[in-house]
N, C-alpha and C. Protein backbone atom coordinates (compact mmCIF):
# COMPACT_ATOMS: atom_id res chain seq x y z
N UNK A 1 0.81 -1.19 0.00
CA UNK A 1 0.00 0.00 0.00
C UNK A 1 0.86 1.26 0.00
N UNK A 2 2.13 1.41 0.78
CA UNK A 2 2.69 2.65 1.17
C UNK A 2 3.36 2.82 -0.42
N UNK A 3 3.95 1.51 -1.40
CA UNK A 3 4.57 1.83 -2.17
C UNK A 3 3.74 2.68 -3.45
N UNK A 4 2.53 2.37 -3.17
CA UNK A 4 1.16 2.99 -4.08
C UNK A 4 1.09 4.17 -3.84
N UNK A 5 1.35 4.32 -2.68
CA UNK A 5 0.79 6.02 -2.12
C UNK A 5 2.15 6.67 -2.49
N UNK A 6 3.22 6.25 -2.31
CA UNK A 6 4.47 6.97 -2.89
C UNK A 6 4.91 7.37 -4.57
N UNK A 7 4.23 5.85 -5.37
CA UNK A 7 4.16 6.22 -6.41
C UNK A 7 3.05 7.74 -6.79
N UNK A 8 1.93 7.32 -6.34
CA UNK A 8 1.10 8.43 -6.55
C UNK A 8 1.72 9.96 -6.32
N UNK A 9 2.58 10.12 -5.17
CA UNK A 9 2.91 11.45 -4.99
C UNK A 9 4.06 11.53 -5.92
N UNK A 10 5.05 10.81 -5.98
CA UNK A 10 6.02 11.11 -7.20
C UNK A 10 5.47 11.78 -8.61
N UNK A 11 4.10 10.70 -8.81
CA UNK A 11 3.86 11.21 -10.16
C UNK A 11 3.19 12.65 -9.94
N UNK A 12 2.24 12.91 -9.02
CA UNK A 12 2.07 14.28 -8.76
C UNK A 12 2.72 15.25 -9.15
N UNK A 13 4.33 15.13 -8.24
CA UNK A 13 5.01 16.13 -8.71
C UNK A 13 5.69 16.30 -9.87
N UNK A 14 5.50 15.14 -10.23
CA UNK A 14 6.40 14.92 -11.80
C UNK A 14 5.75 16.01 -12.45
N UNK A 15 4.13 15.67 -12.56
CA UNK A 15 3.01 16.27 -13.50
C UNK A 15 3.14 17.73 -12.97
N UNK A 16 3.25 18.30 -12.18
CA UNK A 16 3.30 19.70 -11.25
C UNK A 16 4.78 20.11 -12.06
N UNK A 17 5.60 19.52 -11.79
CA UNK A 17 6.76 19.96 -12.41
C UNK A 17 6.25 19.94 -14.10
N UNK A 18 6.03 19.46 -14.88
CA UNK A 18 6.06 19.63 -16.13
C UNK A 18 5.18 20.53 -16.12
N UNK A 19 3.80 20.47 -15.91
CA UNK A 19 3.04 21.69 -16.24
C UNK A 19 3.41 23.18 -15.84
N UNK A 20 4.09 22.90 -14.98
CA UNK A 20 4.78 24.57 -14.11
C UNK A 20 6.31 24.49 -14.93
N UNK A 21 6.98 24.08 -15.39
CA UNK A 21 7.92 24.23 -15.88
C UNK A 21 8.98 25.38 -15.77
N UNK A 22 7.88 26.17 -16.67
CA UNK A 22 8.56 27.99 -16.24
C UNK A 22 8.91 28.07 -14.92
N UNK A 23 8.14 27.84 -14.13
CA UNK A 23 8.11 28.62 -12.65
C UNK A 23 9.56 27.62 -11.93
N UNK A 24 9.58 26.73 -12.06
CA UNK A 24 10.20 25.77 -11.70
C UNK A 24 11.79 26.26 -12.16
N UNK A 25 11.83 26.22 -13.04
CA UNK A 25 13.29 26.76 -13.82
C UNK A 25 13.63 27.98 -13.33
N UNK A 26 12.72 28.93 -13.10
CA UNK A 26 13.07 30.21 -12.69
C UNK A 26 13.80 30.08 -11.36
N UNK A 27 13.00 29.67 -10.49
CA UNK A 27 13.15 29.16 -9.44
C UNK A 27 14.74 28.86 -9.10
N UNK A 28 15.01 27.54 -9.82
CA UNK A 28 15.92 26.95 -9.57
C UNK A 28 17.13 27.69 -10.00
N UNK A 29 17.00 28.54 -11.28
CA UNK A 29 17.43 29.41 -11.41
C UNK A 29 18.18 30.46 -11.09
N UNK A 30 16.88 31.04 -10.16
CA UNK A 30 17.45 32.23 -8.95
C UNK A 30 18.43 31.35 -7.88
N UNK A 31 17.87 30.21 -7.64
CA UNK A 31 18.42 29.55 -6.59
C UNK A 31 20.10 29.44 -6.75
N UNK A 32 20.39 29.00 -8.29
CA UNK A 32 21.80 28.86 -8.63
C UNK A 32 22.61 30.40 -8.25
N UNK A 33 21.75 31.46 -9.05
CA UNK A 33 22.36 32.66 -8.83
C UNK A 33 22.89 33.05 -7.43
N UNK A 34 21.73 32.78 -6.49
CA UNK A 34 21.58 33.29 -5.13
C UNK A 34 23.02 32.69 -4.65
N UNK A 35 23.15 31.18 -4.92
CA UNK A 35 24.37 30.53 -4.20
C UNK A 35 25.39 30.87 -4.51
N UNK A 36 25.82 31.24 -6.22
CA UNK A 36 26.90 31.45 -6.74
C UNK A 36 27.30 33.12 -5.84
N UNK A 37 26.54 34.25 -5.77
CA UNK A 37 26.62 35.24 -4.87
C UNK A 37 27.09 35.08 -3.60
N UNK A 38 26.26 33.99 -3.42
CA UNK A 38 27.15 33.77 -1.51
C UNK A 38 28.20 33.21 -1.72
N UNK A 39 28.25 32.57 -2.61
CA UNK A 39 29.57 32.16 -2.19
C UNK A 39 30.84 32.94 -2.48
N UNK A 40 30.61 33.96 -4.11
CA UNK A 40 31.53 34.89 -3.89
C UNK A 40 31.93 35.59 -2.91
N UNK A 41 30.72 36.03 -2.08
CA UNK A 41 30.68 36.55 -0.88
C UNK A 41 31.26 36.55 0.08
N UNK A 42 31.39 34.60 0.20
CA UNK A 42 32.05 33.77 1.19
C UNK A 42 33.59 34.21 1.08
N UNK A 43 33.37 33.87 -0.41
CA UNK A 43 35.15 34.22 -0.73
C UNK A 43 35.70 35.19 -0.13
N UNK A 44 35.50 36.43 -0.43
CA UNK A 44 35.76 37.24 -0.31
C UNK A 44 36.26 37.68 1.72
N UNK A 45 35.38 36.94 2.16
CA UNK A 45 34.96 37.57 3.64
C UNK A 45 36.40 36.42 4.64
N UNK A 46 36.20 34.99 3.81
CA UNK A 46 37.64 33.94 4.21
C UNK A 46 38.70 34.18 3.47
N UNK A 47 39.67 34.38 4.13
CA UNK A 47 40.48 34.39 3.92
C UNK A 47 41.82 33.31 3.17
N UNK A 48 41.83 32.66 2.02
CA UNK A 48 42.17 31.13 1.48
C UNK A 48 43.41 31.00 1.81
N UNK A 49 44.18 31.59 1.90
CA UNK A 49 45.61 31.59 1.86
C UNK A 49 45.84 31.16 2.86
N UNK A 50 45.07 32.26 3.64
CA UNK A 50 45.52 32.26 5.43
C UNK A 50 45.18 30.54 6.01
N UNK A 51 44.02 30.22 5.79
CA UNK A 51 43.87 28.78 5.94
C UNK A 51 44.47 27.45 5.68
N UNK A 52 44.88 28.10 4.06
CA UNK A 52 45.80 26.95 3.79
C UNK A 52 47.52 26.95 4.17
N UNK A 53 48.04 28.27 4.56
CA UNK A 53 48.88 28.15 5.48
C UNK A 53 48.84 27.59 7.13
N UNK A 54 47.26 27.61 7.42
CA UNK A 54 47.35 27.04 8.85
C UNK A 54 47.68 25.36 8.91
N UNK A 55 46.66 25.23 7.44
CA UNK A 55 46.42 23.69 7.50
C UNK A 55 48.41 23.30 7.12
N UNK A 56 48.65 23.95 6.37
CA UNK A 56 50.07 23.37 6.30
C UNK A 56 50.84 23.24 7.65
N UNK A 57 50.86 24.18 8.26
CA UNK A 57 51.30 24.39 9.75
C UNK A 57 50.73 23.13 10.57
N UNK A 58 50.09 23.00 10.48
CA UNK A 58 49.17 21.45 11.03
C UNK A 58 50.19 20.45 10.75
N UNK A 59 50.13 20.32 9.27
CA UNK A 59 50.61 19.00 8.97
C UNK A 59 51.64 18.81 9.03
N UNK A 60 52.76 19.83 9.07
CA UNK A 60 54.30 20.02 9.47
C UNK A 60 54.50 19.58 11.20
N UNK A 61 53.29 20.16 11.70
CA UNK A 61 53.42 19.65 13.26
C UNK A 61 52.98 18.58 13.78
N UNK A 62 52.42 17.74 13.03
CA UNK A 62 51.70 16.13 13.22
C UNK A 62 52.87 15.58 12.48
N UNK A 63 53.49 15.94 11.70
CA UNK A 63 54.75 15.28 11.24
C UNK A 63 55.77 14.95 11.91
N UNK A 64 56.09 16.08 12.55
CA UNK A 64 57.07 17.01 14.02
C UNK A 64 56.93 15.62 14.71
N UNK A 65 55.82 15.65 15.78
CA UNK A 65 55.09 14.98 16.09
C UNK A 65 55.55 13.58 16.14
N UNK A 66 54.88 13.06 15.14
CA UNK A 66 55.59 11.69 15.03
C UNK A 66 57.12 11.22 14.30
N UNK A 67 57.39 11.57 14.17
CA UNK A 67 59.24 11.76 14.40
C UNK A 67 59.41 11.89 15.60
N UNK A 68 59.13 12.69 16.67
CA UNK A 68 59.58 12.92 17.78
C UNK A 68 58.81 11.76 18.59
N UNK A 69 58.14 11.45 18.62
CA UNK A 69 57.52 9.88 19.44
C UNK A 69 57.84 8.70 18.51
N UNK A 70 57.95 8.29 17.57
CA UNK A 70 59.11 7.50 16.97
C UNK A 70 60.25 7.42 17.24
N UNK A 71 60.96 8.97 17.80
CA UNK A 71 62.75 8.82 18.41
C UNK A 71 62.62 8.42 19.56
N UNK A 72 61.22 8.72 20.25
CA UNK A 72 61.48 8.40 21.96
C UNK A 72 61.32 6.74 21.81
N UNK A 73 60.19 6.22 21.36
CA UNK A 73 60.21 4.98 21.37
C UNK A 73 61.27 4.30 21.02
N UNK A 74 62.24 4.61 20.22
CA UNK A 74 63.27 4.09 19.68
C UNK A 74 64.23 4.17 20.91
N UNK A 75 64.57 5.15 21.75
CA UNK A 75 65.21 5.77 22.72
C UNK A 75 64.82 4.46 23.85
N UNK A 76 63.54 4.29 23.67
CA UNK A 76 62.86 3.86 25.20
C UNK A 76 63.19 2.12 24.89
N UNK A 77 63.43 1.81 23.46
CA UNK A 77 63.44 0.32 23.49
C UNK A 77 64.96 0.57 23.62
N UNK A 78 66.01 1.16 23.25
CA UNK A 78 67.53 0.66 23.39
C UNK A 78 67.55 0.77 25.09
N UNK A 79 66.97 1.52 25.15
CA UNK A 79 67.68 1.56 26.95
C UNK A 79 67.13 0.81 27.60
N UNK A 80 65.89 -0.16 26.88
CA UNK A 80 64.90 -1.49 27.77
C UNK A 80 66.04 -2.65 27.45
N UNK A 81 66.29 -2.22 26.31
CA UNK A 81 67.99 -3.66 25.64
C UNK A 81 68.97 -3.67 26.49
N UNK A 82 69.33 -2.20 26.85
CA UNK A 82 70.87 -2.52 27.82
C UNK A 82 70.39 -2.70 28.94
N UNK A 83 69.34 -2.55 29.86
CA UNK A 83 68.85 -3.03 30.98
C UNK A 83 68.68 -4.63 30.49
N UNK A 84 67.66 -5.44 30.01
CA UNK A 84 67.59 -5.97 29.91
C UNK A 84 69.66 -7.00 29.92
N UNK A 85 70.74 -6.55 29.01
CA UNK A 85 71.54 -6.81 29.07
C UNK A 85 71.91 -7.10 30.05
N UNK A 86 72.32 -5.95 30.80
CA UNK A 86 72.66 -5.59 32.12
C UNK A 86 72.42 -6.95 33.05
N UNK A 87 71.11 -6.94 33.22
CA UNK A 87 70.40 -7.77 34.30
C UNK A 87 71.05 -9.30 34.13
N UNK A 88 70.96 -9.53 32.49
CA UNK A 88 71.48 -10.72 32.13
C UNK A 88 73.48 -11.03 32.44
N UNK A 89 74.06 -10.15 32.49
CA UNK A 89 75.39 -10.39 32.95
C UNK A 89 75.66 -10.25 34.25
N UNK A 90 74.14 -9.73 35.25
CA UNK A 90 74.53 -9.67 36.48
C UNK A 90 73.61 -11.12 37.40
């Protein structure tokens, strides 16, 4: 039953859409315009550069980052080896 009642409203609007056509296009129309405006807008108001220098700054420091906890771990297993050594010659 529900798939009947869904067909029915699809075709509704199908038929609404074709007979309105004009109005519909206009519509969608303005709608494109309206967005393409904001978003120049957007542009204009963010700053791109500035962002994509932060995001670089990011990824240079998550890099940082793991290099530097990669050397400690590396650090933390040799000195678990010469203990470990150690213990074994004593």
């Amino acid at each position: 039953m529900l798939p009947f009642i869904a067909g029915i409203a699809v075709g509704a609007g199908a038929v609404y859409a074709y007979n309105n056509s004009d109005k519909v296009k206009e519509k969608l129309d303005s709608g494109i315009t309206k967005t393409k405006e904001n978003l120049e807008e957007l542009k204009t108001k963010v700053d791109v550069e500035k962002i994509k220098s932060k995001i670089a700054e990011t990824k240079e420091c998550i890099k940082n980052k793991t290099k530097t906890n990669k050397e400690e771990v590396k650090e933390d297993t040799e000195i678990k080896e010469k203990e470990d050594t150690n213990d074994k010659k004593d």
